[in-house]
Protein backbone atom coordinates (compact mmCIF):
# COMPACT_ATOMS: atom_id res chain seq x y z
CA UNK A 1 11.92 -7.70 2.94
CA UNK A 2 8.69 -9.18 2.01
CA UNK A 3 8.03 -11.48 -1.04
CA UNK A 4 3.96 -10.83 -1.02
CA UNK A 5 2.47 -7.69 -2.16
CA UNK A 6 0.50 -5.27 0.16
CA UNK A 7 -3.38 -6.00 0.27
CA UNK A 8 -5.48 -2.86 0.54
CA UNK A 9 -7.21 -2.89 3.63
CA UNK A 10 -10.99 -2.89 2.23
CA UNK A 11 -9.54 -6.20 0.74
CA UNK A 12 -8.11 -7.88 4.10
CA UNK A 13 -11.33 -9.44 4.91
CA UNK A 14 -11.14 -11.33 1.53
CA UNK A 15 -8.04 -13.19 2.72
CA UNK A 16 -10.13 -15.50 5.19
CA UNK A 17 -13.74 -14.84 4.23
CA UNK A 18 -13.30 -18.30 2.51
CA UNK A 19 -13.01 -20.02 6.07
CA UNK A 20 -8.82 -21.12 5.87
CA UNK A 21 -7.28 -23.25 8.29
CA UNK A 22 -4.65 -20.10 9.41
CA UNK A 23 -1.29 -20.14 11.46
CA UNK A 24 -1.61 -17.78 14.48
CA UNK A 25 1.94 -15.88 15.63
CA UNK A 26 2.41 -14.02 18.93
CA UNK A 27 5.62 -12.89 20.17
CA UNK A 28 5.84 -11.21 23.45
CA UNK A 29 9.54 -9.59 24.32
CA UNK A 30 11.80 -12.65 23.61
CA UNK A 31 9.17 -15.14 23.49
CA UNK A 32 6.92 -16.14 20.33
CA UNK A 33 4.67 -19.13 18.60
CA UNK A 34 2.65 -20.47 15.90
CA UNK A 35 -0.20 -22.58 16.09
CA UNK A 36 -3.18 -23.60 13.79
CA UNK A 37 -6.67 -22.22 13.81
CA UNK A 38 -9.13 -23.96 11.86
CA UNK A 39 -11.87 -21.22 12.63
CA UNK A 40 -11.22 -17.63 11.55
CA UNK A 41 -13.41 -14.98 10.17
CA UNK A 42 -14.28 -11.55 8.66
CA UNK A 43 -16.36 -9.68 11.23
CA UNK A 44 -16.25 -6.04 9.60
CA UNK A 45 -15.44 -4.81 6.71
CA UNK A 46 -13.70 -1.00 7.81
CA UNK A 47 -12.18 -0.90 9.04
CA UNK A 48 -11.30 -4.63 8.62
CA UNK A 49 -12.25 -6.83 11.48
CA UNK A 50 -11.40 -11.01 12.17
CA UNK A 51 -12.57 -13.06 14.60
CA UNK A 52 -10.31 -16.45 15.17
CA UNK A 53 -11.14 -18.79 18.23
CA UNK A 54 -7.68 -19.52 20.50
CA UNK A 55 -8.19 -21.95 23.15
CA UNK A 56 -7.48 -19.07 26.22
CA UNK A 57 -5.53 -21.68 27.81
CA UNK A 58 -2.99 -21.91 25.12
CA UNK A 59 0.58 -20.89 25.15
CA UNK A 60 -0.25 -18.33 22.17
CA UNK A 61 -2.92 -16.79 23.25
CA UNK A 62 -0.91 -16.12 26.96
CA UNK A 63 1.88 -14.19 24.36
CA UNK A 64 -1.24 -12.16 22.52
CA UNK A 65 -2.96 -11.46 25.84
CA UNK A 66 0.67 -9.93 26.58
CA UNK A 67 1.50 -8.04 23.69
CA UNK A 68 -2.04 -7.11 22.32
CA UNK A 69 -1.27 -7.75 18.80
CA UNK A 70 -1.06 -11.30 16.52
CA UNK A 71 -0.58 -12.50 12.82
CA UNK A 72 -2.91 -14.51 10.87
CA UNK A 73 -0.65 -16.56 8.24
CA UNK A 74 -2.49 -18.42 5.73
CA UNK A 75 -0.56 -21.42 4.86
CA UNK A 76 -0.85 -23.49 0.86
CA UNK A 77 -1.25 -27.06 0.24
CA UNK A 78 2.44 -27.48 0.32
CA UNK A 79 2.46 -26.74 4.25
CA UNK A 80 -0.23 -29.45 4.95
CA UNK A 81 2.30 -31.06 7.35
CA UNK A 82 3.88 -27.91 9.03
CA UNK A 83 0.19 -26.60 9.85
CA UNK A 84 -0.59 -30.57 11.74
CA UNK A 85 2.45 -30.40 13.70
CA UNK A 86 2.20 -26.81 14.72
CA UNK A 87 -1.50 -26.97 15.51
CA UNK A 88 -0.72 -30.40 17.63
CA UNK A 89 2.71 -29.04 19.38
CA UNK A 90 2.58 -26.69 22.64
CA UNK A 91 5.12 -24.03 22.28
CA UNK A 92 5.47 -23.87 25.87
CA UNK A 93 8.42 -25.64 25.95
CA UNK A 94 10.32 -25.35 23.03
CA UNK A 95 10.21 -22.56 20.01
CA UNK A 96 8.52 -24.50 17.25
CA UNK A 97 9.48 -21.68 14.67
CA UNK A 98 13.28 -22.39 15.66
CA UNK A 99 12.25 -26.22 16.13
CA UNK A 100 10.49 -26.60 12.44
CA UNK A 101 13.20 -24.26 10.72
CA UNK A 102 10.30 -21.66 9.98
CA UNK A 103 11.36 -18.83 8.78
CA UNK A 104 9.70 -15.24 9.39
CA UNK A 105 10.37 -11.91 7.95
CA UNK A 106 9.18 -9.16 10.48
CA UNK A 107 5.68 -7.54 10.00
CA UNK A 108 5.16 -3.57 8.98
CA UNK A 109 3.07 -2.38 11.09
CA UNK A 110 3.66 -3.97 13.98
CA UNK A 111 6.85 -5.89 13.68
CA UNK A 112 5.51 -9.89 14.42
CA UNK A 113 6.99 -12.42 13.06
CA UNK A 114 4.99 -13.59 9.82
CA UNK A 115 5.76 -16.59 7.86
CA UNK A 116 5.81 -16.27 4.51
CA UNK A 117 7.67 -19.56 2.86
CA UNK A 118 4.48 -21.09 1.78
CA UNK A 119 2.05 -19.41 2.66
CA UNK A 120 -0.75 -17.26 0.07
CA UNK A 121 -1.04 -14.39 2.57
CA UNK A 122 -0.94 -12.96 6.02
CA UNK A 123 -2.49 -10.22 8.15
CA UNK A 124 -1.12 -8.17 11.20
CA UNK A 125 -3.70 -7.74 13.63
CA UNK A 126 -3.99 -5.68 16.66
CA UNK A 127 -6.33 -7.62 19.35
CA UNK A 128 -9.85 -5.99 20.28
CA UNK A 129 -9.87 -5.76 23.91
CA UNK A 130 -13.17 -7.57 25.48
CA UNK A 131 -12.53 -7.76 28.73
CA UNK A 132 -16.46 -8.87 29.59
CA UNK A 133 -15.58 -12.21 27.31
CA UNK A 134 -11.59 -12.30 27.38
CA UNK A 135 -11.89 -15.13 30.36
CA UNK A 136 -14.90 -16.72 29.29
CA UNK A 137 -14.44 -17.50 25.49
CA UNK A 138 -11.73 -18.73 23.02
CA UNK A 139 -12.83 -16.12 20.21
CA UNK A 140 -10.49 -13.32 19.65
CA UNK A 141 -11.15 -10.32 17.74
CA UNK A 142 -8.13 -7.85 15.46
CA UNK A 143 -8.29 -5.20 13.46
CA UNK A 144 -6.47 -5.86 10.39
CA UNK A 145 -3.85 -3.20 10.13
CA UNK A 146 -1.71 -4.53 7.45
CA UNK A 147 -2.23 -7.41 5.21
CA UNK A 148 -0.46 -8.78 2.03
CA UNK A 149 -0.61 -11.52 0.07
CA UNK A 150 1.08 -13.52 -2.84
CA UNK A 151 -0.23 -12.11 -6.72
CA UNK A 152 -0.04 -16.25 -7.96
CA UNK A 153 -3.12 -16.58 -5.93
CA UNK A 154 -4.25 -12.98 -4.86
CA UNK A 155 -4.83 -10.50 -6.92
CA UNK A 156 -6.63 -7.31 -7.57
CA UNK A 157 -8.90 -8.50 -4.36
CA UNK A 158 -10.12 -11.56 -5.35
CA UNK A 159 -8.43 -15.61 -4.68
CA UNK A 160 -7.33 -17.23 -8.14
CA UNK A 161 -6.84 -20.77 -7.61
CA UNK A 162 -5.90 -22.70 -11.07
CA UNK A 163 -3.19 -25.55 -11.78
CA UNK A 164 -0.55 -23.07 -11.96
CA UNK A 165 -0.72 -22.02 -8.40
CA UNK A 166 -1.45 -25.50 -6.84
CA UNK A 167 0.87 -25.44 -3.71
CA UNK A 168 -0.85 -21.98 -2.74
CA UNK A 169 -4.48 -22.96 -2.40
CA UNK A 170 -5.78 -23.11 0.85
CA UNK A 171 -5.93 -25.74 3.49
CA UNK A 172 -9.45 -26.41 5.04
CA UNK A 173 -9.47 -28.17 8.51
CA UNK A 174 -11.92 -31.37 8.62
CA UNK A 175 -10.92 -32.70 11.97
CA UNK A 176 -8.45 -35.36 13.06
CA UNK A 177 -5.62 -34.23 10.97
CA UNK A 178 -7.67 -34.31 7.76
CA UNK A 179 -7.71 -30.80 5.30
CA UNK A 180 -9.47 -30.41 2.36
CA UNK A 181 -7.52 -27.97 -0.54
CA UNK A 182 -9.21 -24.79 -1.80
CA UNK A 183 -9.69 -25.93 -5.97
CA UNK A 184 -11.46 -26.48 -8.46
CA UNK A 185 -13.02 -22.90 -8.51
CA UNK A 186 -16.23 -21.97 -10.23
CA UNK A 187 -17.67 -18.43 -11.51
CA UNK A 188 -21.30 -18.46 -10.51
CA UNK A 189 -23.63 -16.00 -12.81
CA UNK A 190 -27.06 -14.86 -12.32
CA UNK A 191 -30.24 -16.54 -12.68
C-alpha cells in the first residue's frame, strides 16, 4: 500500500516542471532497473505528457522498449547517494534494486515497481511510441497515467519546500556527481 497521496492528473506535470534529477524504473517479465535521469520534463499538460532523455543503449531503456511503460521516481536530499550509484551502475548484470536494498511498492495503474522510501513523488507512465525517432534519439516521451506524491512537500498542486521537510526537497544534477537541493523557496508577486 502506498504511503504518498494520489496527484490529480492536471497536477502530474507539476511534479517535474521544476527540472528534478528523477529515478527511472522498467521492469519487463522478471527483469527490472533504476537509473538516474538528470533531464526530465512536462511536455503537455492533458492529458499529462513527460519527456525524459534515456541513453537508447542503456539496460533500462532495453526493459521500457519491452514493456512500453516506466516510472519516474523523484528522489529527496536524503537519497543524494542512492541516486549517484544508481545513475553510475549498469543493471545489466546485477539487480541494483535487490543490490541497494531498495524497496518498491507496486504501481496502480500499471503495476511497476516505484520507490517510495525517500522519495517526494512518482509518476507511472506509459511510453509514447515514436518509431521515426525511437533509434535515433535518447528522449522518451509517457503519458502520465497515475501520479502521487508525499503531502510534507506536495500539496494541493503546488511543491512546499521549508525546514520541516528538508530530506524531501529535490535533487538537481550539476554534472560529475555534484546536485544542488531544491530550497530556499521564494513567492514572486507582480510588478
Amino acid at each position: 500500500m502506498s504511503r504518498l497521496e494520489p496527484v490529480a492528473l492536471e497536477h502530474a506535470s507539476r511534479l517535474v516542471n521544476h527540472g528534478p534529477t528523477v529515478l527511472v524504473t522498467s521492469a519487463s517479465g522478471s527483469r527490472r532497473d533504476v537509473m538516474a535521469a538528470a533531464w526530465s520534463m512536462p511536455v503537455e499538460f492533458t492529458p499529462p505528457r513527460i519527456a525524459v532523455v534515456i541513453d537508447k543503449r542503456t539496460f533500462t531503456r532495453e526493459l521500457i522498449a519491452e514493456s512500453g511503460v516506466f516510472g519516474i521516481c523523484i528522489p529527496g536530499a536524503e537519497l543524494i547517494d542512492l541516486t549517484y550509484t544508481v545513475g553510475t551502475t549498469s543493471g545489466r548484470d546485477l539487480d541494483k534494486f535487490a543490490r541497494y536494498g531498495i524497496e518498491t511498492v507496486r504501481g496502480p495503474a500499471l503495476g511497476l515497481p516505484l520507490i517510495e522510501n525517500g522519495c517526494a513523488a512518482w509518476l507511472e507512465c506509459r511510453l509514447i511510441s515514436e518509431p521515426h525517432a525511437e533509434d535515433a534519439y535518447d528522449t522518451c516521451f509517457g503519458e502520465v497515467l497515475s501520479a502521487a506524491a508525499d503531502r510534507r512537500v506536495f500539496e494541493n498542486g503546488h511543491w512546499k519546500f521549508d525546514a520541516t521537510n528538508a530530506p524531501l526537497h529535490t535533487l538537481h544534477h550539476l554534472g560529475a556527481g555534484h546536485f544542488v537541493v531544491a530550497s530556499n523557496t521564494r513567492s514572486a508577486k507582480p510588478l
